[in-house]
N, C-alpha and C. Protein backbone atom coordinates (compact mmCIF):
# COMPACT_ATOMS: atom_id res chain seq x y z
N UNK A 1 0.82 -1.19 0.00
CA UNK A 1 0.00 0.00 0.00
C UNK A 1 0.87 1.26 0.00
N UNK A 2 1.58 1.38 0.58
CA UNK A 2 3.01 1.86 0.64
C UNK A 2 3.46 2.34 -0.70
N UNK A 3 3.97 1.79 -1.43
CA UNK A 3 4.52 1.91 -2.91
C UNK A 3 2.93 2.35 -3.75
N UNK A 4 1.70 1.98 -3.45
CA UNK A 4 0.64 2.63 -4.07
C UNK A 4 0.74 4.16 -4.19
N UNK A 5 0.38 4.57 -2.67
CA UNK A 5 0.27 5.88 -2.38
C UNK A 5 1.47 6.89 -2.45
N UNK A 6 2.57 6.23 -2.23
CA UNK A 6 4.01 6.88 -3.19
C UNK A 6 3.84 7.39 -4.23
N UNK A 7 3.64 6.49 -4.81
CA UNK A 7 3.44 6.87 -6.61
C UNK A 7 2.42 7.48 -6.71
N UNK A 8 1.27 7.31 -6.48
CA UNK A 8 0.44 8.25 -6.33
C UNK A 8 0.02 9.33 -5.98
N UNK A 9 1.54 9.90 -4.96
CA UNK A 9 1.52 11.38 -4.47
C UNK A 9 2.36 11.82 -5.16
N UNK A 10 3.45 11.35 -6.11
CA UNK A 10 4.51 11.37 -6.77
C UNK A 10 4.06 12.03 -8.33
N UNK A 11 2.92 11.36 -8.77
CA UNK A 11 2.22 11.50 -10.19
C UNK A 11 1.36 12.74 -10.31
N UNK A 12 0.74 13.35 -8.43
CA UNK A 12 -0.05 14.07 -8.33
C UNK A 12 0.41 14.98 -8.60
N UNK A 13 1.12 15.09 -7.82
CA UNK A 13 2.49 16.67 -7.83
C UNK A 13 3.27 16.91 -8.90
N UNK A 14 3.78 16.08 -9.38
CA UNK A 14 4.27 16.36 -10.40
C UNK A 14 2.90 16.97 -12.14
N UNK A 15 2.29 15.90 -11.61
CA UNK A 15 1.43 16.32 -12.62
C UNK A 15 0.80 17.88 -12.13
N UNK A 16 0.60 18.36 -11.16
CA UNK A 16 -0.15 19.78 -10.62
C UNK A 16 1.02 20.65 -10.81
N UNK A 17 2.28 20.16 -10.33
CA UNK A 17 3.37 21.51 -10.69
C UNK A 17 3.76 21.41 -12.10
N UNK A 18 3.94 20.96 -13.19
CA UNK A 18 3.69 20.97 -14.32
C UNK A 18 2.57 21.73 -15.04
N UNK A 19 1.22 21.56 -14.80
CA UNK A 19 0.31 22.25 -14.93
C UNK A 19 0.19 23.75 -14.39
N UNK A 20 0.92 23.87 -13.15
CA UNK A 20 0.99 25.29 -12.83
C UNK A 20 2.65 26.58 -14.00
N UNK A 21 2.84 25.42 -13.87
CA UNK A 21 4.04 25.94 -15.09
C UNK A 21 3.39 26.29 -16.12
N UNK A 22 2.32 25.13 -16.85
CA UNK A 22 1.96 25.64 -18.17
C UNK A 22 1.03 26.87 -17.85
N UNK A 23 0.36 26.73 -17.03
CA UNK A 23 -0.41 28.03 -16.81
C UNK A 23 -0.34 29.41 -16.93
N UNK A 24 0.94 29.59 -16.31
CA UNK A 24 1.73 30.49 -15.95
C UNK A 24 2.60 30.99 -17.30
N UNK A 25 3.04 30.25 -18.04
CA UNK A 25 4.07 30.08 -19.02
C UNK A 25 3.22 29.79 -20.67
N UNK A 26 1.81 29.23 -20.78
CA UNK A 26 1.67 29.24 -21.91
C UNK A 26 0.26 30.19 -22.50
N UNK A 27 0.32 29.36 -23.76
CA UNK A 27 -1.33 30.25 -23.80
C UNK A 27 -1.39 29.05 -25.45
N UNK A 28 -2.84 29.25 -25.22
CA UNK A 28 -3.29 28.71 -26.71
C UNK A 28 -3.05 29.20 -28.40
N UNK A 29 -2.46 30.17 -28.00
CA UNK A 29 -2.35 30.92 -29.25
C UNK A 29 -0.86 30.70 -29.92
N UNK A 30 -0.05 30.47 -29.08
CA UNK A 30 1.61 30.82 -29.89
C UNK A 30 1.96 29.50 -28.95
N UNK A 31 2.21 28.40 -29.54
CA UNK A 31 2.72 27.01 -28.89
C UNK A 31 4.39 27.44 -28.75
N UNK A 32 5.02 26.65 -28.04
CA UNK A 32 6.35 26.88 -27.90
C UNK A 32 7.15 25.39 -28.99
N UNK A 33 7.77 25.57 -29.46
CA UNK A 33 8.30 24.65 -30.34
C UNK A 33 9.04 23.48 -29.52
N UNK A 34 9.56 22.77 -29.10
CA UNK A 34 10.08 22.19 -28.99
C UNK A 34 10.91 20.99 -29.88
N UNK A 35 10.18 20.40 -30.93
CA UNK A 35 10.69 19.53 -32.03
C UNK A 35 10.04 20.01 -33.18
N UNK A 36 10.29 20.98 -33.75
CA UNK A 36 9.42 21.81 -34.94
C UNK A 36 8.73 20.25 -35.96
N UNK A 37 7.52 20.50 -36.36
CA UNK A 37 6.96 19.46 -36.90
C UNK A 37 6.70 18.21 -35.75
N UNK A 38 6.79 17.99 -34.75
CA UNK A 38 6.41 17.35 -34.48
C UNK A 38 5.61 17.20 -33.00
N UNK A 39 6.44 18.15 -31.86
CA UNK A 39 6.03 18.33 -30.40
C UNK A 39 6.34 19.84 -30.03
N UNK A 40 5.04 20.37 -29.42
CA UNK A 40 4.78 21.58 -29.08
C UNK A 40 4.58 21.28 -27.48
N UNK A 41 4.70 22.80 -27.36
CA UNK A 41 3.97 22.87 -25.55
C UNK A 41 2.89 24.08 -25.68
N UNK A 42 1.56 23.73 -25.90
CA UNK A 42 0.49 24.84 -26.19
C UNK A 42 -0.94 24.66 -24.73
N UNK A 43 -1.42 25.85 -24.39
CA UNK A 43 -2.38 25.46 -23.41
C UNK A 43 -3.17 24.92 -23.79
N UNK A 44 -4.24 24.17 -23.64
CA UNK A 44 -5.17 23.63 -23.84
C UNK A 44 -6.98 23.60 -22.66
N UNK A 45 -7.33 23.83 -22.53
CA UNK A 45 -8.86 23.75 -21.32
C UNK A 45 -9.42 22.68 -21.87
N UNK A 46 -9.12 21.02 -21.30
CA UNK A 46 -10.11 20.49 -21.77
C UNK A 46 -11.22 19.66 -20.96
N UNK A 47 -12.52 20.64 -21.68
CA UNK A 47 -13.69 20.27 -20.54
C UNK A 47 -14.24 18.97 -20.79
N UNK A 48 -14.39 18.27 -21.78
CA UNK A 48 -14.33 16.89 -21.95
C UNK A 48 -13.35 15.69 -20.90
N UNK A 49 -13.48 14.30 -21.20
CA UNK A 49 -13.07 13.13 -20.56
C UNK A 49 -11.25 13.17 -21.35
N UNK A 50 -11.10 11.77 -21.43
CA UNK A 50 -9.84 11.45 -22.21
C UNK A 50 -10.00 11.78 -23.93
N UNK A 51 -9.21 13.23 -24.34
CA UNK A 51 -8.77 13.10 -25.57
C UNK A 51 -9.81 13.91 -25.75
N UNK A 52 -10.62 14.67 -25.12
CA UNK A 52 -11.71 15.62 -25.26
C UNK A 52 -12.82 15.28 -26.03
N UNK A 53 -13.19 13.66 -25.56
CA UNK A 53 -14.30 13.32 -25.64
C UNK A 53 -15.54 14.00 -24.82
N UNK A 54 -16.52 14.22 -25.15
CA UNK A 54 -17.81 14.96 -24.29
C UNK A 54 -17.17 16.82 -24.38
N UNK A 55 -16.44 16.72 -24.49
CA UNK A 55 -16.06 18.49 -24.33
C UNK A 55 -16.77 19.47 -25.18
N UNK A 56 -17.86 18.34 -25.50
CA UNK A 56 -19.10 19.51 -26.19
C UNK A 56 -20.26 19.52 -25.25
N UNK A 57 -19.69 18.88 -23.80
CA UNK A 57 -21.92 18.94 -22.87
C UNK A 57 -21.74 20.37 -22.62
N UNK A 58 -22.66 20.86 -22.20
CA UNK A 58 -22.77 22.56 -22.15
C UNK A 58 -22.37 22.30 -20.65
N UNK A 59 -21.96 24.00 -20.09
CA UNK A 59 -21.28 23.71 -18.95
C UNK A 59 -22.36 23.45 -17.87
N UNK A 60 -23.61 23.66 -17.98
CA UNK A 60 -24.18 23.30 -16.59
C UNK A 60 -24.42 21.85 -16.43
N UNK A 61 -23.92 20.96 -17.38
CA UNK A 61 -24.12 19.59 -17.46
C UNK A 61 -22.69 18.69 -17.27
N UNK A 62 -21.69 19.76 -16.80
CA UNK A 62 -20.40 19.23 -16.82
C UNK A 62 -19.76 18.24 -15.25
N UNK A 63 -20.89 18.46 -14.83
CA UNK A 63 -20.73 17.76 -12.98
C UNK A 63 -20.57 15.78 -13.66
N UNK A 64 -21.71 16.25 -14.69
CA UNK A 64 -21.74 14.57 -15.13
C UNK A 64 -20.06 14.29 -15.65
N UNK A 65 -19.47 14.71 -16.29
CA UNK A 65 -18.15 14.38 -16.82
C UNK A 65 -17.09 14.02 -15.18
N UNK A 66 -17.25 15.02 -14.39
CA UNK A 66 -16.84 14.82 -13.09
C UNK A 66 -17.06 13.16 -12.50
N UNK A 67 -18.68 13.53 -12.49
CA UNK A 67 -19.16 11.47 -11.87
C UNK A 67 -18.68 10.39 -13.03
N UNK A 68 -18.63 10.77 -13.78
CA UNK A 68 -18.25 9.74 -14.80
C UNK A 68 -16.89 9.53 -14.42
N UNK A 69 -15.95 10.04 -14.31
CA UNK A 69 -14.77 10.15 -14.28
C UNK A 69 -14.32 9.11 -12.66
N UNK A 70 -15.46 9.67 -11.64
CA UNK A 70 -15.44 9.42 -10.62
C UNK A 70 -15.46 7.63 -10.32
N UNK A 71 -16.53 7.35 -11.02
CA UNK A 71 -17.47 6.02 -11.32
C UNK A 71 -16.09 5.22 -11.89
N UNK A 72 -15.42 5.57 -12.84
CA UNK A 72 -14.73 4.79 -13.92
C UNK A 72 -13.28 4.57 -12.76
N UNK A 73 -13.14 5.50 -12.00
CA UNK A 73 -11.77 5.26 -11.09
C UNK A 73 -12.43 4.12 -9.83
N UNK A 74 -13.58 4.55 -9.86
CA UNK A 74 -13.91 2.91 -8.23
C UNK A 74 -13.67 2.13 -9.31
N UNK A 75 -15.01 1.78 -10.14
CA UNK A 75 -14.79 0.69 -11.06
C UNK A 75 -13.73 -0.03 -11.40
N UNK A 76 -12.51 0.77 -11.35
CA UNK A 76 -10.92 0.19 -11.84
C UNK A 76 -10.24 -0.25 -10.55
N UNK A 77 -10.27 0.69 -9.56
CA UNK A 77 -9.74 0.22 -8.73
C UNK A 77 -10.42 -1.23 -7.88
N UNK A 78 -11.93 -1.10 -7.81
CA UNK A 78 -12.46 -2.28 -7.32
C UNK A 78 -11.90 -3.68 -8.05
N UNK A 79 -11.58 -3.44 -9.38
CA UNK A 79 -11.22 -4.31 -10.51
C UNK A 79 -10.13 -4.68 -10.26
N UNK A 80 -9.41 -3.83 -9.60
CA UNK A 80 -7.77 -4.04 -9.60
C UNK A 80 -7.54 -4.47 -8.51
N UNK A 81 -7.67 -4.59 -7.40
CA UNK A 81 -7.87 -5.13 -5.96
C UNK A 81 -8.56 -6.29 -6.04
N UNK A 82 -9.57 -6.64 -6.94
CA UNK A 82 -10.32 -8.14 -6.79
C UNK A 82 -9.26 -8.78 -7.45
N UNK A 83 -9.24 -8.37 -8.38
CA UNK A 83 -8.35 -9.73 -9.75
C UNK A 83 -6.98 -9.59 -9.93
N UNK A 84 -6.08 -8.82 -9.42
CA UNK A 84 -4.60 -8.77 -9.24
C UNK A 84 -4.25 -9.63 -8.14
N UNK A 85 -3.08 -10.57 -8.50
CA UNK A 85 -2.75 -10.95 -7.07
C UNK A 85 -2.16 -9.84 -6.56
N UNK A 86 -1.96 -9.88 -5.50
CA UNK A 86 -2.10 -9.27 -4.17
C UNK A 86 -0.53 -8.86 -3.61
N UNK A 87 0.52 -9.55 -4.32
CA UNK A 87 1.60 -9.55 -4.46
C UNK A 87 2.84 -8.83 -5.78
N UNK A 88 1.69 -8.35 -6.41
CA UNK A 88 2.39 -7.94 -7.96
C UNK A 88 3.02 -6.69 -7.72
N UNK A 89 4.40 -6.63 -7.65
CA UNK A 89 4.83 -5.13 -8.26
C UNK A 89 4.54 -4.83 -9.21
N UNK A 90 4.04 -4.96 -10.17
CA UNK A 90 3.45 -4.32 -11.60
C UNK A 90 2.14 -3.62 -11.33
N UNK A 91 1.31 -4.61 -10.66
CA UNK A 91 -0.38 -4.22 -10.47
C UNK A 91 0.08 -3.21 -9.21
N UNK A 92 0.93 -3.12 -8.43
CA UNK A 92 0.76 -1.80 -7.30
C UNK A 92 1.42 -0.92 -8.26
N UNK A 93 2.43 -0.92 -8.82
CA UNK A 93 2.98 0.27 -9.49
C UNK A 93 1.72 1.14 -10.51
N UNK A 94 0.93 0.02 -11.56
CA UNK A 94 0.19 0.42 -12.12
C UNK A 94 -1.24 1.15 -11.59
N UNK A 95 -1.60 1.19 -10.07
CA UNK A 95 -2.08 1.14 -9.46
C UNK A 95 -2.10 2.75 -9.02
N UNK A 96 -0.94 2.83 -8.53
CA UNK A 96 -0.48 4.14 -8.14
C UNK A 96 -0.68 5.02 -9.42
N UNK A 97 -0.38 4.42 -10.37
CA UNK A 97 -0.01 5.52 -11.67
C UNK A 97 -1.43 6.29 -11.58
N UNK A 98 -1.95 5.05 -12.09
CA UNK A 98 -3.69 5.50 -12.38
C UNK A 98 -4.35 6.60 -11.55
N UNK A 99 -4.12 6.30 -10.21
CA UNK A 99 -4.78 6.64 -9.00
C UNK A 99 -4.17 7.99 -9.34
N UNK A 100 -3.13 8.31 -9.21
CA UNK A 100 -2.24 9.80 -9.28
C UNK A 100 -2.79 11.03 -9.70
N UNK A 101 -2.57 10.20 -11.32
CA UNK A 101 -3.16 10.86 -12.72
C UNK A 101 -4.29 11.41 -12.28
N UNK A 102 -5.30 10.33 -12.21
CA UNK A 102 -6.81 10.52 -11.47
C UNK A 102 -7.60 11.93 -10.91
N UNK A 103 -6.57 11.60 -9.82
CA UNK A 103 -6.80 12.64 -9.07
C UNK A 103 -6.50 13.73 -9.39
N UNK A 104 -4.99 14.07 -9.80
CA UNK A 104 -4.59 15.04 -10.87
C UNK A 104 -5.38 16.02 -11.84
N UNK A 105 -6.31 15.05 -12.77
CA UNK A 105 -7.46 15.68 -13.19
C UNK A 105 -8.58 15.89 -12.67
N UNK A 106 -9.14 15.08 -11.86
CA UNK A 106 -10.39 15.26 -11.26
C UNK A 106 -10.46 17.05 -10.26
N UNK A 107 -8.85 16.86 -9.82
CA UNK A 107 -8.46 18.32 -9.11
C UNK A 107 -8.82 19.68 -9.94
N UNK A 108 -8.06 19.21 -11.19
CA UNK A 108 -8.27 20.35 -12.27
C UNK A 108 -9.68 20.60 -12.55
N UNK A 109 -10.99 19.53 -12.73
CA UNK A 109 -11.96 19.63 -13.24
C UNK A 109 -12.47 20.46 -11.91
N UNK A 110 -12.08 20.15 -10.64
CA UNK A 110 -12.97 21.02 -9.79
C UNK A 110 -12.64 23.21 -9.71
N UNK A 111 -11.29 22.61 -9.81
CA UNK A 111 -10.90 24.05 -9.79
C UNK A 111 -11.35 24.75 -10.84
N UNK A 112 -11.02 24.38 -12.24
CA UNK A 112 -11.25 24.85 -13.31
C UNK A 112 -12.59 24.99 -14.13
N UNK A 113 -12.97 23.63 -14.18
CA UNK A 113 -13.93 23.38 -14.85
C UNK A 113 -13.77 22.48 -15.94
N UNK A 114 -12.23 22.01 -16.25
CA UNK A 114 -11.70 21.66 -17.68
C UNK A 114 -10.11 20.95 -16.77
N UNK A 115 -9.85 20.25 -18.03
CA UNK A 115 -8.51 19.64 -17.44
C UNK A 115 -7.49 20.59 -18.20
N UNK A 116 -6.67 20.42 -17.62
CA UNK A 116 -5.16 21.45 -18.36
C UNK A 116 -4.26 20.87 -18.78
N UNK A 117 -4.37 20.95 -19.96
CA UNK A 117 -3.29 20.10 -21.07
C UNK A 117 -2.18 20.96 -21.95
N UNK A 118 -1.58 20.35 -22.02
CA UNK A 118 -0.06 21.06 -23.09
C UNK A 118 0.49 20.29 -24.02
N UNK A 119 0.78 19.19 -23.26
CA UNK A 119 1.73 18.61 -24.62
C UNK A 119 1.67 17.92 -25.74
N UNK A 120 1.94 18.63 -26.80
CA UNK A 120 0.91 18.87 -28.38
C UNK A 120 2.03 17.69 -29.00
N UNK A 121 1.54 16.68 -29.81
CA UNK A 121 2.06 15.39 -30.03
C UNK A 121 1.18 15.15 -31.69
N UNK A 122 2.39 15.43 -32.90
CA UNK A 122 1.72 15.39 -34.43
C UNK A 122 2.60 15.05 -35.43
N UNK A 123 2.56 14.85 -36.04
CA UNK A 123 3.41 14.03 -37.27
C UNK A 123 2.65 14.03 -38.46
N UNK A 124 2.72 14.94 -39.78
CA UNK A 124 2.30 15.46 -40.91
C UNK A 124 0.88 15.65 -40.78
N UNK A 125 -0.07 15.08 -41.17
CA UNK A 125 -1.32 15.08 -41.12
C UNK A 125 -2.27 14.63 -39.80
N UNK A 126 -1.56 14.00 -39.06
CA UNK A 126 -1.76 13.02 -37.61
C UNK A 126 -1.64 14.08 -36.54
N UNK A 127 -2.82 14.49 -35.84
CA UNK A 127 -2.65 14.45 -34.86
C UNK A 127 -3.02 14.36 -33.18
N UNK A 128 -2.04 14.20 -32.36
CA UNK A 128 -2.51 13.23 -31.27
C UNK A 128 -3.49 14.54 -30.52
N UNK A 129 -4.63 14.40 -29.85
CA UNK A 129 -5.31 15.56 -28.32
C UNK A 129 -3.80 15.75 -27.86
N UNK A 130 -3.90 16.91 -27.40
CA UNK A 130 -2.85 17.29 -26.03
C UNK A 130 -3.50 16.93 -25.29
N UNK A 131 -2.29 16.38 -23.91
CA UNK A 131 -2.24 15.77 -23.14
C UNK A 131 -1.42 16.04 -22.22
N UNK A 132 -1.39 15.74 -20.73
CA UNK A 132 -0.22 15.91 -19.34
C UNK A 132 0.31 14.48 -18.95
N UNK A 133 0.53 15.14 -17.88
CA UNK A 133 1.70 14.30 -17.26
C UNK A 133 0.21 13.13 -16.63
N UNK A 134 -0.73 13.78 -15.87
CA UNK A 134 -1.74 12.66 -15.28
C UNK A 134 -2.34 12.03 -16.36
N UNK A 135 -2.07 11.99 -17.49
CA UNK A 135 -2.58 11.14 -19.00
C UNK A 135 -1.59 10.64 -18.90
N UNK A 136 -0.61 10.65 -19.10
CA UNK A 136 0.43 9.55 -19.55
C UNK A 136 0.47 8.66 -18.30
N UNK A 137 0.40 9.07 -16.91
CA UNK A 137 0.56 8.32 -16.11
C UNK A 137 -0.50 7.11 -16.12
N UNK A 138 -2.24 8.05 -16.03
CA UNK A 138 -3.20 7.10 -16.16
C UNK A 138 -3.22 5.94 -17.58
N UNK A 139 -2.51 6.67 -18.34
CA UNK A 139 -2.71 5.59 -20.03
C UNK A 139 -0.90 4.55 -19.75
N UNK A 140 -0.21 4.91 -19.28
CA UNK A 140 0.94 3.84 -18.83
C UNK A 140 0.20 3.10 -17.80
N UNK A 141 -0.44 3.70 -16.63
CA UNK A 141 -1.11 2.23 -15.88
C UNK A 141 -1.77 1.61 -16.01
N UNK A 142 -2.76 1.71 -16.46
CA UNK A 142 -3.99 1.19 -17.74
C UNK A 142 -3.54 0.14 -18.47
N UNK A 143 -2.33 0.95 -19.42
CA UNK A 143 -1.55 -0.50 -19.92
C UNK A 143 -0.86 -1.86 -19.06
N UNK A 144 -0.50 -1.58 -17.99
CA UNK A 144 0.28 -2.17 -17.63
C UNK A 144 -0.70 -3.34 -16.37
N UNK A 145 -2.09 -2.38 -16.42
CA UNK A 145 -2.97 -3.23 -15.49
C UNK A 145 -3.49 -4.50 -16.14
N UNK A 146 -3.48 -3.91 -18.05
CA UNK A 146 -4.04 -4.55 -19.01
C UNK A 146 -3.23 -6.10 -19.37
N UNK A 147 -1.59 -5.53 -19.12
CA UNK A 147 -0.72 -6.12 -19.19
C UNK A 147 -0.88 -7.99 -18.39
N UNK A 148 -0.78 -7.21 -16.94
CA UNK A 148 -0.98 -7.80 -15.23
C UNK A 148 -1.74 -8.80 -15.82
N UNK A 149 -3.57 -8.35 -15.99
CA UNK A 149 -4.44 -9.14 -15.93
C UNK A 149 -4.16 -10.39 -17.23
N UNK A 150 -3.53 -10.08 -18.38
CA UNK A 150 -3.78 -11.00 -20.04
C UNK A 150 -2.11 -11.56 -19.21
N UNK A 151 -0.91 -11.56 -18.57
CA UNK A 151 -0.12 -12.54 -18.96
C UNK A 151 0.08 -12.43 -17.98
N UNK A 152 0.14 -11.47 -16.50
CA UNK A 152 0.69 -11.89 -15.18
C UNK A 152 0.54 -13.48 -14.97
N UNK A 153 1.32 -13.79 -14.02
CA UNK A 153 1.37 -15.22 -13.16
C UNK A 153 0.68 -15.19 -11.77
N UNK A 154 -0.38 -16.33 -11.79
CA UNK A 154 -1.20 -16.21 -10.61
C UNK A 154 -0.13 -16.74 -9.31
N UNK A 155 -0.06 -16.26 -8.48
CA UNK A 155 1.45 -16.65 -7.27
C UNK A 155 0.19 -17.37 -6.34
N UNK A 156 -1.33 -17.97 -6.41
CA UNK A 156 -1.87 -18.36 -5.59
C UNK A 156 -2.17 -20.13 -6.06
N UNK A 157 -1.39 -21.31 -5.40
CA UNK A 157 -1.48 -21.99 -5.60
C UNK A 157 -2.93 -22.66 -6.18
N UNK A 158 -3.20 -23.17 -7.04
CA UNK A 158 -4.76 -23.48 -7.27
C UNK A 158 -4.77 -25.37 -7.17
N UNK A 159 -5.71 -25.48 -6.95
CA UNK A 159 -6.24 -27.35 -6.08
C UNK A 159 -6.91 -27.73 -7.46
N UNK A 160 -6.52 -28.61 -8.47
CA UNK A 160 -6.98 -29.72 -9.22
C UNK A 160 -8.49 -30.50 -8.50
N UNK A 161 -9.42 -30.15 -9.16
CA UNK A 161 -10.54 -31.33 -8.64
C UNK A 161 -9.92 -33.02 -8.34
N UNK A 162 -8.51 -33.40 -9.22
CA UNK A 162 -7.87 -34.55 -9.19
C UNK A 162 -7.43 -34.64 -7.82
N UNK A 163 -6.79 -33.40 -7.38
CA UNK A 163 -6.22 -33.85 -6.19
C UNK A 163 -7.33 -33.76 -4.56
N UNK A 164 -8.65 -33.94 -4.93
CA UNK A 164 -9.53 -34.10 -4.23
C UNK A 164 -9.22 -33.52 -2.30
């Protein structure tokens, strides 16, 4: 539990002092270059879910994006506590990530109204939503929960009906 909440205060902060940087430091209009053609650092408000899905409900309907958001983090975590063994450094690491991120945005949606995104990710015609640091964290643990559950090793001995 330990190594959960580590990482999870670790992902928070970092992800909130990052966000207070871009705040402070960007704006939507003039991105900062970083890899010309390919990665920018531009502000972003996004009042939508992941990738600014829903970021069209009008704002007095935006509490729902909040519970949704809310709903989908028990849901995972209840998920992740039943069916992980209980022993996995992968499933606590991935655990923490998620949780971090999570909160990270859910913080932003209260303060703001919108999550706060920057980092602009495109390649010729392609390109990716901006996104933070609590996205990459939540979409690396996600993977790695995805990972856990399709090839982890169960460490809990299991009883053959043979061996009665």
């Amino acid at each position: 539990m330990t190594l959960i909440l580590g990482l999870a205060t670790a992902v928070f902060v970092a992800d909130q002092l990052t966000k207070k940087w871009a705040l402070a430091r960007l704006d939507a209009v003039h991105p900062v270059v970083v890899i010309p053609d390919f990665f920018h650092l531009v502000l972003v408000m996004n009042p939508g879910v992941a990738f600014g899905i829903f970021a069209g409900v009008p704002p007095r309907w935006r509490w729902i994006v909040s519970l949704f958001s809310l709903t989908a983090l028990a849901l995972l975590g209840s998920l992740a506590f039943r069916l992980l063994p209980r022993g996995s450094l992968l499933a606590r690491v991935a655990i923490g990530l998620v949780f971090g991120g999570a909160a990270g945005n859910l913080l932003d949606r209260w303060r703001f109204g919108a999550v706060v995104d920057f980092l602009d990710v495109f390649w010729r015609a392609y390109h990716w939503p901006a996104f933070n640091v609590a996205d990459s964290a939540i979409t690396v643990g996600v993977s790695l929960l995805a990972a856990e559950l399709a090839f982890g090793r169960d460490d809990v001995p299991r009883r053959d009906s043979a061996d009665g």
